[in-house]
N, C-alpha and C. Protein backbone atom coordinates (compact mmCIF):
# COMPACT_ATOMS: atom_id res chain seq x y z
N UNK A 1 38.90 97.17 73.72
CA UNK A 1 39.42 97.76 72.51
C UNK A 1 40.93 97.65 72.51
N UNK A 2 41.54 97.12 71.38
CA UNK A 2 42.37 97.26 71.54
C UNK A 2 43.26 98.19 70.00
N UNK A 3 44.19 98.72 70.00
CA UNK A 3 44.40 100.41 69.48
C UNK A 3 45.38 99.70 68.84
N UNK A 4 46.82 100.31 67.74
CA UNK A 4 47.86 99.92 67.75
C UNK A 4 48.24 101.66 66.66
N UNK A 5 49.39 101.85 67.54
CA UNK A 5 50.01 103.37 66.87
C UNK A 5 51.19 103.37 66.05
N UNK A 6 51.63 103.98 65.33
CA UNK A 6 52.55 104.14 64.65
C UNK A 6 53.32 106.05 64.25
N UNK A 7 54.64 106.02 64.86
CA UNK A 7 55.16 107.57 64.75
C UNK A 7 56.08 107.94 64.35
N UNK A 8 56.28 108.27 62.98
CA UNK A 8 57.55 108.34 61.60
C UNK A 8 58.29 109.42 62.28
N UNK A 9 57.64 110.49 63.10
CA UNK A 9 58.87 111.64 63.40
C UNK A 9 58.80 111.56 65.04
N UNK A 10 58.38 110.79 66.03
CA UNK A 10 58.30 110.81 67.23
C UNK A 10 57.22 112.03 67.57
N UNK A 11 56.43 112.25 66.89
CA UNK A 11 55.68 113.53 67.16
C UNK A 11 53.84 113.36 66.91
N UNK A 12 53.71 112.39 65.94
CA UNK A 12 52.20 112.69 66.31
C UNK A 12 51.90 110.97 65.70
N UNK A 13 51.62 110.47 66.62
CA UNK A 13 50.90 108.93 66.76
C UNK A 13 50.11 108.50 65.87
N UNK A 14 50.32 107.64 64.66
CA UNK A 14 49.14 106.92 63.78
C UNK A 14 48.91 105.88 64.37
N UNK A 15 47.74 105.25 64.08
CA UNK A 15 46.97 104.13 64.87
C UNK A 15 47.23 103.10 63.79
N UNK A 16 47.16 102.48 64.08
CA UNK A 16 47.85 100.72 63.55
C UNK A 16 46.61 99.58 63.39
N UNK A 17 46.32 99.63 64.15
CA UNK A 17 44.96 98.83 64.78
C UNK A 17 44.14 98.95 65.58
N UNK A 18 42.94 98.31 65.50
CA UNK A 18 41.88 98.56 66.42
C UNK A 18 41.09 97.35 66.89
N UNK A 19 40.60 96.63 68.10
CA UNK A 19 40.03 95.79 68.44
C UNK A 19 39.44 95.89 69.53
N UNK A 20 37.91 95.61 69.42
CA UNK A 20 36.51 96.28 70.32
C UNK A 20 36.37 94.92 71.30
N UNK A 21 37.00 95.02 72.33
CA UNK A 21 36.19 93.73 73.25
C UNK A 21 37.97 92.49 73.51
N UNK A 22 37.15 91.56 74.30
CA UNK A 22 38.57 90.68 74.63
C UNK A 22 37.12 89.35 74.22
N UNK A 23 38.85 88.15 74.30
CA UNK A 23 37.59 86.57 74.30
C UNK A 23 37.93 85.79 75.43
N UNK A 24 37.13 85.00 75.72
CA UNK A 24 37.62 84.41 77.03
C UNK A 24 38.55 83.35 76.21
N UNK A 25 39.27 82.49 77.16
CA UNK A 25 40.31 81.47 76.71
C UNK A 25 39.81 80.25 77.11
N UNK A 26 39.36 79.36 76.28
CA UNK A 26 39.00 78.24 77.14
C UNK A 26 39.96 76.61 77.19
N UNK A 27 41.11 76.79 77.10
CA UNK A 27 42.31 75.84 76.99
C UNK A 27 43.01 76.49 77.46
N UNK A 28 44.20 75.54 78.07
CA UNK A 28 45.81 76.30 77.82
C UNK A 28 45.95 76.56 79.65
N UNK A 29 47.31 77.42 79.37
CA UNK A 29 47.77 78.08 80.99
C UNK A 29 46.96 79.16 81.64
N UNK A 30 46.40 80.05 80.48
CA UNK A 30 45.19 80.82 80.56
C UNK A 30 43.78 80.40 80.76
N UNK A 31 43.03 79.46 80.54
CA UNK A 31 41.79 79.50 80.64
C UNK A 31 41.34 79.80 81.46
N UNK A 32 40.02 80.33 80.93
CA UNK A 32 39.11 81.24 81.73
C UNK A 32 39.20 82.55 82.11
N UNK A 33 40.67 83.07 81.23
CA UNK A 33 40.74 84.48 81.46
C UNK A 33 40.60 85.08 80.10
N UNK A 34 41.21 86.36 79.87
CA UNK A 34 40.50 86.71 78.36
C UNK A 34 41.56 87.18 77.59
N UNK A 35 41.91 87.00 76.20
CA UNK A 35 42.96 87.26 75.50
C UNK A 35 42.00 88.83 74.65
N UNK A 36 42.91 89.41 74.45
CA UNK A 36 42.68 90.96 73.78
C UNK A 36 43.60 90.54 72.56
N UNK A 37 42.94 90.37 71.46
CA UNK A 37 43.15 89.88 69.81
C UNK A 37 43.02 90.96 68.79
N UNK A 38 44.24 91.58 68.26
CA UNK A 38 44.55 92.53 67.33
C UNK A 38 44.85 92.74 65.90
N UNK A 39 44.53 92.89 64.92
CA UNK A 39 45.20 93.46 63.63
C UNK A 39 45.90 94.49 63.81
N UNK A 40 47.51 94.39 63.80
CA UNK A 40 48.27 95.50 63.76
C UNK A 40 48.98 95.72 61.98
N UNK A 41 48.75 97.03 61.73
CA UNK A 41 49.16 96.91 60.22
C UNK A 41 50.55 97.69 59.68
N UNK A 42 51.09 97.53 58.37
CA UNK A 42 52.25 98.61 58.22
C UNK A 42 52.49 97.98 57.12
N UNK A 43 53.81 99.15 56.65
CA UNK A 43 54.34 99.09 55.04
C UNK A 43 55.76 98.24 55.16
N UNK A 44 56.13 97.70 56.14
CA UNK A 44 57.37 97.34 56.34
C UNK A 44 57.25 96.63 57.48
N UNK A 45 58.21 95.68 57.26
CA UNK A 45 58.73 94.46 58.49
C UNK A 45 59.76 95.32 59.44
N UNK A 46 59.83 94.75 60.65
CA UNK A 46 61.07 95.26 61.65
C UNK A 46 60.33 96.09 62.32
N UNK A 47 59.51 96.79 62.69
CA UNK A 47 58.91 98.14 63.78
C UNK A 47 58.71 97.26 65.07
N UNK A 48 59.39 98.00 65.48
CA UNK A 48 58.91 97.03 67.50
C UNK A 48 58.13 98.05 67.64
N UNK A 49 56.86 96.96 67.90
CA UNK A 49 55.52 97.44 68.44
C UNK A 49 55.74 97.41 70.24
N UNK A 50 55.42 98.57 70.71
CA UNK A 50 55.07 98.53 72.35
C UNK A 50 53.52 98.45 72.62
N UNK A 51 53.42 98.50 73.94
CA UNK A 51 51.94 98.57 74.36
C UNK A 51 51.47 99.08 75.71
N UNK A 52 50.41 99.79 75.88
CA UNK A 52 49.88 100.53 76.60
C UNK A 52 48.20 100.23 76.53
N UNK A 53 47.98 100.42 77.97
CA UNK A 53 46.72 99.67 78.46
C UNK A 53 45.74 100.92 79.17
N UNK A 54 44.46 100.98 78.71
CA UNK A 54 43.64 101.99 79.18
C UNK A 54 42.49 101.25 79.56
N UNK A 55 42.77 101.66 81.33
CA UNK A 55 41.31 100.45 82.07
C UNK A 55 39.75 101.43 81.42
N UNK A 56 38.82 100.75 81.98
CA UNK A 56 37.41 101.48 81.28
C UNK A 56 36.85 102.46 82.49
N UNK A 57 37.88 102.82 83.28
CA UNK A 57 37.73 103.46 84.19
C UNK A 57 38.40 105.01 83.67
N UNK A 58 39.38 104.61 82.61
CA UNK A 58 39.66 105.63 82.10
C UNK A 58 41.59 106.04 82.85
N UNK A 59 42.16 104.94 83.57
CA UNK A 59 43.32 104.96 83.89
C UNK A 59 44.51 104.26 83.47
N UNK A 60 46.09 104.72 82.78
CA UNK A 60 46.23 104.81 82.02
C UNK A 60 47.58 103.53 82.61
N UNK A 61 48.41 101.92 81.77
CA UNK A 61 49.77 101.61 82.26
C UNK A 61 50.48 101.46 81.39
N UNK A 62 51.62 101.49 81.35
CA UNK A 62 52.63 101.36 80.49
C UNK A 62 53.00 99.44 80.27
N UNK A 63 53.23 99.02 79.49
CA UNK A 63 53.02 97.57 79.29
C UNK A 63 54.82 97.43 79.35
N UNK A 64 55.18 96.04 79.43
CA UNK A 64 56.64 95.44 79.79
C UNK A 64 56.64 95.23 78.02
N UNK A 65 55.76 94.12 77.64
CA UNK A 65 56.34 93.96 76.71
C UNK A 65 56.63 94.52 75.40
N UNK A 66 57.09 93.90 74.36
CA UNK A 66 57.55 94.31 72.69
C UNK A 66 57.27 93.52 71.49
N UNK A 67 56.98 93.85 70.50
CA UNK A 67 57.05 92.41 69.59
C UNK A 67 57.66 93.39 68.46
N UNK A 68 58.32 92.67 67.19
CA UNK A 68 59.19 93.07 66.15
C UNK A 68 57.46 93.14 65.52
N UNK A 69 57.11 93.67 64.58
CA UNK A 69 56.55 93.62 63.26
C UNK A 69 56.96 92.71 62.47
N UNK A 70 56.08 91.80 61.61
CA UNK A 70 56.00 90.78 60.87
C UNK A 70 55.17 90.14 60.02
N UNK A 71 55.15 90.87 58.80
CA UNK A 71 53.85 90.34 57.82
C UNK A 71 53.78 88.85 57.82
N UNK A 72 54.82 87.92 58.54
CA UNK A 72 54.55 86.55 58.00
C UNK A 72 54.10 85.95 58.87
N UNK A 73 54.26 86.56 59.74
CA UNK A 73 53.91 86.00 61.71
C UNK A 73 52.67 86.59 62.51
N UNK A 74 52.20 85.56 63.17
CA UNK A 74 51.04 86.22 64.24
C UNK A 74 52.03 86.07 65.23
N UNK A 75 51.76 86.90 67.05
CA UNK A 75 52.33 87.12 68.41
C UNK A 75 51.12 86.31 68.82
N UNK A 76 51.80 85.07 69.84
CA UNK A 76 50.64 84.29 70.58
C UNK A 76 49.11 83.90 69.96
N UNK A 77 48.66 83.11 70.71
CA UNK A 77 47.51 82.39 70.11
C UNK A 77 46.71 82.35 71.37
N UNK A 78 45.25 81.64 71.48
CA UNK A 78 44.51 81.55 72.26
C UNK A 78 44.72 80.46 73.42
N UNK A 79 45.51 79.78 73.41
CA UNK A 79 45.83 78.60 74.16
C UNK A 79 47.28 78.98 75.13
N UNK A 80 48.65 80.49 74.06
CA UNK A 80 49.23 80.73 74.87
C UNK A 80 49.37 81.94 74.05
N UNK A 81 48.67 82.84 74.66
CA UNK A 81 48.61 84.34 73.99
C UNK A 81 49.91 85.12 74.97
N UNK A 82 50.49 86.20 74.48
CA UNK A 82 51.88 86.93 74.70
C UNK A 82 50.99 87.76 76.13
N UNK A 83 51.83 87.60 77.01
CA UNK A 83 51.53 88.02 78.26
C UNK A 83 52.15 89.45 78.31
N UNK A 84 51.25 90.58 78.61
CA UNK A 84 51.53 91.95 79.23
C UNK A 84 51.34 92.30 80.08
N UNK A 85 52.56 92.56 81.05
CA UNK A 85 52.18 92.47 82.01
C UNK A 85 52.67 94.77 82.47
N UNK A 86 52.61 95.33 83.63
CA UNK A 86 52.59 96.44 83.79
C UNK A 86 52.15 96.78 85.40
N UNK A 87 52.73 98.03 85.52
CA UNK A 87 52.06 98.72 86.93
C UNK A 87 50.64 99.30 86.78
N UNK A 88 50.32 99.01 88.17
CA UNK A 88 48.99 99.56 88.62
C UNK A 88 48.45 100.77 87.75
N UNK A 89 47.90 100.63 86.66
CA UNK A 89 47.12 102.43 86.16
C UNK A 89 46.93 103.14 87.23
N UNK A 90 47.71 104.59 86.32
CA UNK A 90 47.21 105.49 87.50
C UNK A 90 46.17 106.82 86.46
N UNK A 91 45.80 107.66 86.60
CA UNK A 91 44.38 108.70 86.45
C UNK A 91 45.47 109.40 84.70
N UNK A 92 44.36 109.60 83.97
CA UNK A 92 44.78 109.89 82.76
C UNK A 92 43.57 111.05 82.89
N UNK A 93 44.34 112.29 82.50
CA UNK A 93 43.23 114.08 82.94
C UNK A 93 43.10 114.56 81.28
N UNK A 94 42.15 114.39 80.85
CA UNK A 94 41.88 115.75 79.69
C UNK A 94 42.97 114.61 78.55
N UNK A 95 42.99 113.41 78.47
CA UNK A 95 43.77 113.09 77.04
C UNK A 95 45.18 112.88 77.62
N UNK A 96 45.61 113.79 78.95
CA UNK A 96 46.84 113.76 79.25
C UNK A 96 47.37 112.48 80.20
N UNK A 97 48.43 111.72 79.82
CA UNK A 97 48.42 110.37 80.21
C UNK A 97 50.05 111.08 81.74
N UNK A 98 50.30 110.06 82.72
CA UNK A 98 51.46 110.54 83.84
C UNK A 98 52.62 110.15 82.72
N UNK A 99 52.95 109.96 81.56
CA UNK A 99 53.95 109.85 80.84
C UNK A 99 54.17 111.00 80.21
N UNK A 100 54.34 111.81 79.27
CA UNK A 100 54.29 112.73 78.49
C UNK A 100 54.67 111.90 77.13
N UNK A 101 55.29 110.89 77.21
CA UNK A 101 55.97 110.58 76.04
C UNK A 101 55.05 109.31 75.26
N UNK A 102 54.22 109.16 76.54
CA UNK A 102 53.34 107.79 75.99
C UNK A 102 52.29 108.40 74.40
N UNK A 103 51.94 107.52 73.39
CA UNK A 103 51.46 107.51 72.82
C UNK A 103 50.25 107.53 73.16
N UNK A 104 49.39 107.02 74.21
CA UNK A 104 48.09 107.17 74.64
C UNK A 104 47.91 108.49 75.09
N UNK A 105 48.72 109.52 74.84
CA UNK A 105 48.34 110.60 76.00
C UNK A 105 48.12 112.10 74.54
N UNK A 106 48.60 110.91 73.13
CA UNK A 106 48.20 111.81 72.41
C UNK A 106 46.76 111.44 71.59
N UNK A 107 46.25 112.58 70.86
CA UNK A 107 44.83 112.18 70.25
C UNK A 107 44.66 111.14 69.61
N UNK A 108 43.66 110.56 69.54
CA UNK A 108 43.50 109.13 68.43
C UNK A 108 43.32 109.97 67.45
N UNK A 109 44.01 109.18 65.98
CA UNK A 109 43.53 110.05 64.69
C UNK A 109 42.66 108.79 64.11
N UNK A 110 41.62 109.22 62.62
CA UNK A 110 40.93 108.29 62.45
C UNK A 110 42.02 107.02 61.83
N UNK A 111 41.44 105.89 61.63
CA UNK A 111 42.16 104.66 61.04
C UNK A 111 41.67 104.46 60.30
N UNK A 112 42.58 103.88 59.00
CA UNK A 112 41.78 103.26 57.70
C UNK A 112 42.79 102.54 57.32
N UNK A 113 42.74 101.14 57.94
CA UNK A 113 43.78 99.35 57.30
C UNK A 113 43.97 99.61 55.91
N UNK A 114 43.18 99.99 55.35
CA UNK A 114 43.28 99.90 53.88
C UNK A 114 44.53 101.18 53.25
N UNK A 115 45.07 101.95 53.73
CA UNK A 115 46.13 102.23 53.35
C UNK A 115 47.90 101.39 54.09
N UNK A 116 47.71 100.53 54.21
CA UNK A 116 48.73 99.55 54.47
C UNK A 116 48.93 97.94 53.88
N UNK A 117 49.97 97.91 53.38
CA UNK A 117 50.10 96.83 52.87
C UNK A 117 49.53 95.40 53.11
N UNK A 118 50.49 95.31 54.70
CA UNK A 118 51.10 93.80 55.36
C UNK A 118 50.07 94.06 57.21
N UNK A 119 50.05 92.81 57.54
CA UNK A 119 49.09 92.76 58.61
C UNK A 119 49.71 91.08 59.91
N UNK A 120 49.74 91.94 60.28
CA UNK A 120 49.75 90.74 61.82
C UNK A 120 49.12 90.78 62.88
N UNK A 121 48.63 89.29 63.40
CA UNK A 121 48.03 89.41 64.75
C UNK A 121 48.64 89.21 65.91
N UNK A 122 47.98 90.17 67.01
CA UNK A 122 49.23 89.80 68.62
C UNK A 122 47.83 89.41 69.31
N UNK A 123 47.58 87.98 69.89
CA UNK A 123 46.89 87.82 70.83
C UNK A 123 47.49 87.60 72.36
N UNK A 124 47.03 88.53 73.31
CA UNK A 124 47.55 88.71 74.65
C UNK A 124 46.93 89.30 75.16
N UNK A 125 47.46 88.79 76.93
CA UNK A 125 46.80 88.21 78.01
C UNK A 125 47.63 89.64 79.03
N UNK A 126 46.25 90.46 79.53
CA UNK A 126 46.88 91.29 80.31
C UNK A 126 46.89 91.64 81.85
N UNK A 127 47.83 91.65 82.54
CA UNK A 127 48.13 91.81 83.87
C UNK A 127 48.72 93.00 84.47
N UNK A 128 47.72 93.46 85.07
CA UNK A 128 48.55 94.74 86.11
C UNK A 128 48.95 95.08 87.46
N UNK A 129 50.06 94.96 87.81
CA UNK A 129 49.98 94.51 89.20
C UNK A 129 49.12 93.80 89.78
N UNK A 130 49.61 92.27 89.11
CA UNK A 130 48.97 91.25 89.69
C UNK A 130 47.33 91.49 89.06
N UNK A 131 46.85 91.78 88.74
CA UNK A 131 45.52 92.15 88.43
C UNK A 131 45.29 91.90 87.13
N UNK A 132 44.50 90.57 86.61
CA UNK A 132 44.18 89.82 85.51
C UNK A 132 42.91 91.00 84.56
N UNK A 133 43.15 92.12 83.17
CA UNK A 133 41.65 92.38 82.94
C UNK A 133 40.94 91.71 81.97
N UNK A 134 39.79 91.99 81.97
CA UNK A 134 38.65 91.50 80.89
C UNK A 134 38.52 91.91 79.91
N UNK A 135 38.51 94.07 80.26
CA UNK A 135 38.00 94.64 79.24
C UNK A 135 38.98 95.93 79.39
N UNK A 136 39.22 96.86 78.58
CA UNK A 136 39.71 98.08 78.60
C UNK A 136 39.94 98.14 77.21
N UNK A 137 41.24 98.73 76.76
CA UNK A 137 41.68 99.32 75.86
C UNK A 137 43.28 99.19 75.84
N UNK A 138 43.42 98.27 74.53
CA UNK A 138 44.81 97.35 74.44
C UNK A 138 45.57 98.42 73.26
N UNK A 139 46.27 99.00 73.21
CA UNK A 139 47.10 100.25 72.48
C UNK A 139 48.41 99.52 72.62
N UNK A 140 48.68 99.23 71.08
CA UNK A 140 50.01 99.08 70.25
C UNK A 140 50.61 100.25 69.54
N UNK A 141 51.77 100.76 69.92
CA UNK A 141 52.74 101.89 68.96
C UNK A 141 53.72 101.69 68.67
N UNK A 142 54.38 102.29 67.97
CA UNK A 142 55.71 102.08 67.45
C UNK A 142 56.81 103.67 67.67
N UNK A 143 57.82 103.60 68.53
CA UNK A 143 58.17 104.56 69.13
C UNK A 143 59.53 104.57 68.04
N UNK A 144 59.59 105.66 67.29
CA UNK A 144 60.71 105.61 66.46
C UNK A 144 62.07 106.12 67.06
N UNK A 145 62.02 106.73 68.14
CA UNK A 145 63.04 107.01 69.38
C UNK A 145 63.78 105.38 70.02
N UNK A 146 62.66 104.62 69.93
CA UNK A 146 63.49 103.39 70.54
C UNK A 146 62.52 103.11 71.75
């Protein structure tokens, strides 16, 4: 699954996107591993999207990379999808993530694409300390703090 958030006052997380499952890659520098492929949505160009990774174990990492928002642009493709890379997940208790500030550590609210204009895709390839995954939960936000 992969999530994508959005937060106008730094205080309570809208979800952006959603995507159930990864694909494997069968070309490229990647093949044979699996790209996690997103619709991230919004009313405006310019939001740097971050990202945060939830294994299916239920443990929670903070991702390196960023991408600007861009109704005209997709992030990576299947042959060379945007690499995220991050530290080892560590235990996420009751919703509560070891960040306080992370967006995963607040509630999912429901999503509905259809109140947003403009739409882009980020396909990427995720790594955690050294550790290639398949499946989890790929979470895009937009931190209006910076």
């Amino acid at each position: 699954t992969l999530t994508a958030y959005y937060d106008p006052q730094g205080t309570s997380w809208e979800m952006r996107g959603q995507q159930m499952g990864s694909t494997r890659i069968t070309s490229g520098t990647y093949k044979d591993s699996f790209a996690f492929v997103i619709t991230v949505h919004a009313n405006t160009d310019g939001d740097v999207i971050g990202f945060d990774f939830l294994t299916d174990d239920g443990k929670m990492s903070r991702l390196t990379a960023a991408v600007t928002f861009s109704s005209t642009s997709n992030v990576g493709d299947m042959e060379n999808p945007l690499p995220l890379s991050g530290p080892a997940p560590t235990s996420v208790n009751d919703g509560e993530s070891s960040s306080p500030s992370s967006p995963s550590s607040k509630p999912t609210p429901p999503f509905d694409p259809a109140q947003y204009a403009y739409s882009m895709v980020v396909t990427a390839f995720v790594n955690l300390d050294g550790v290639d995954f398949t499946s989890g939960t790929l979470m895009a936000y937009y931190d209006p703090q910076g």
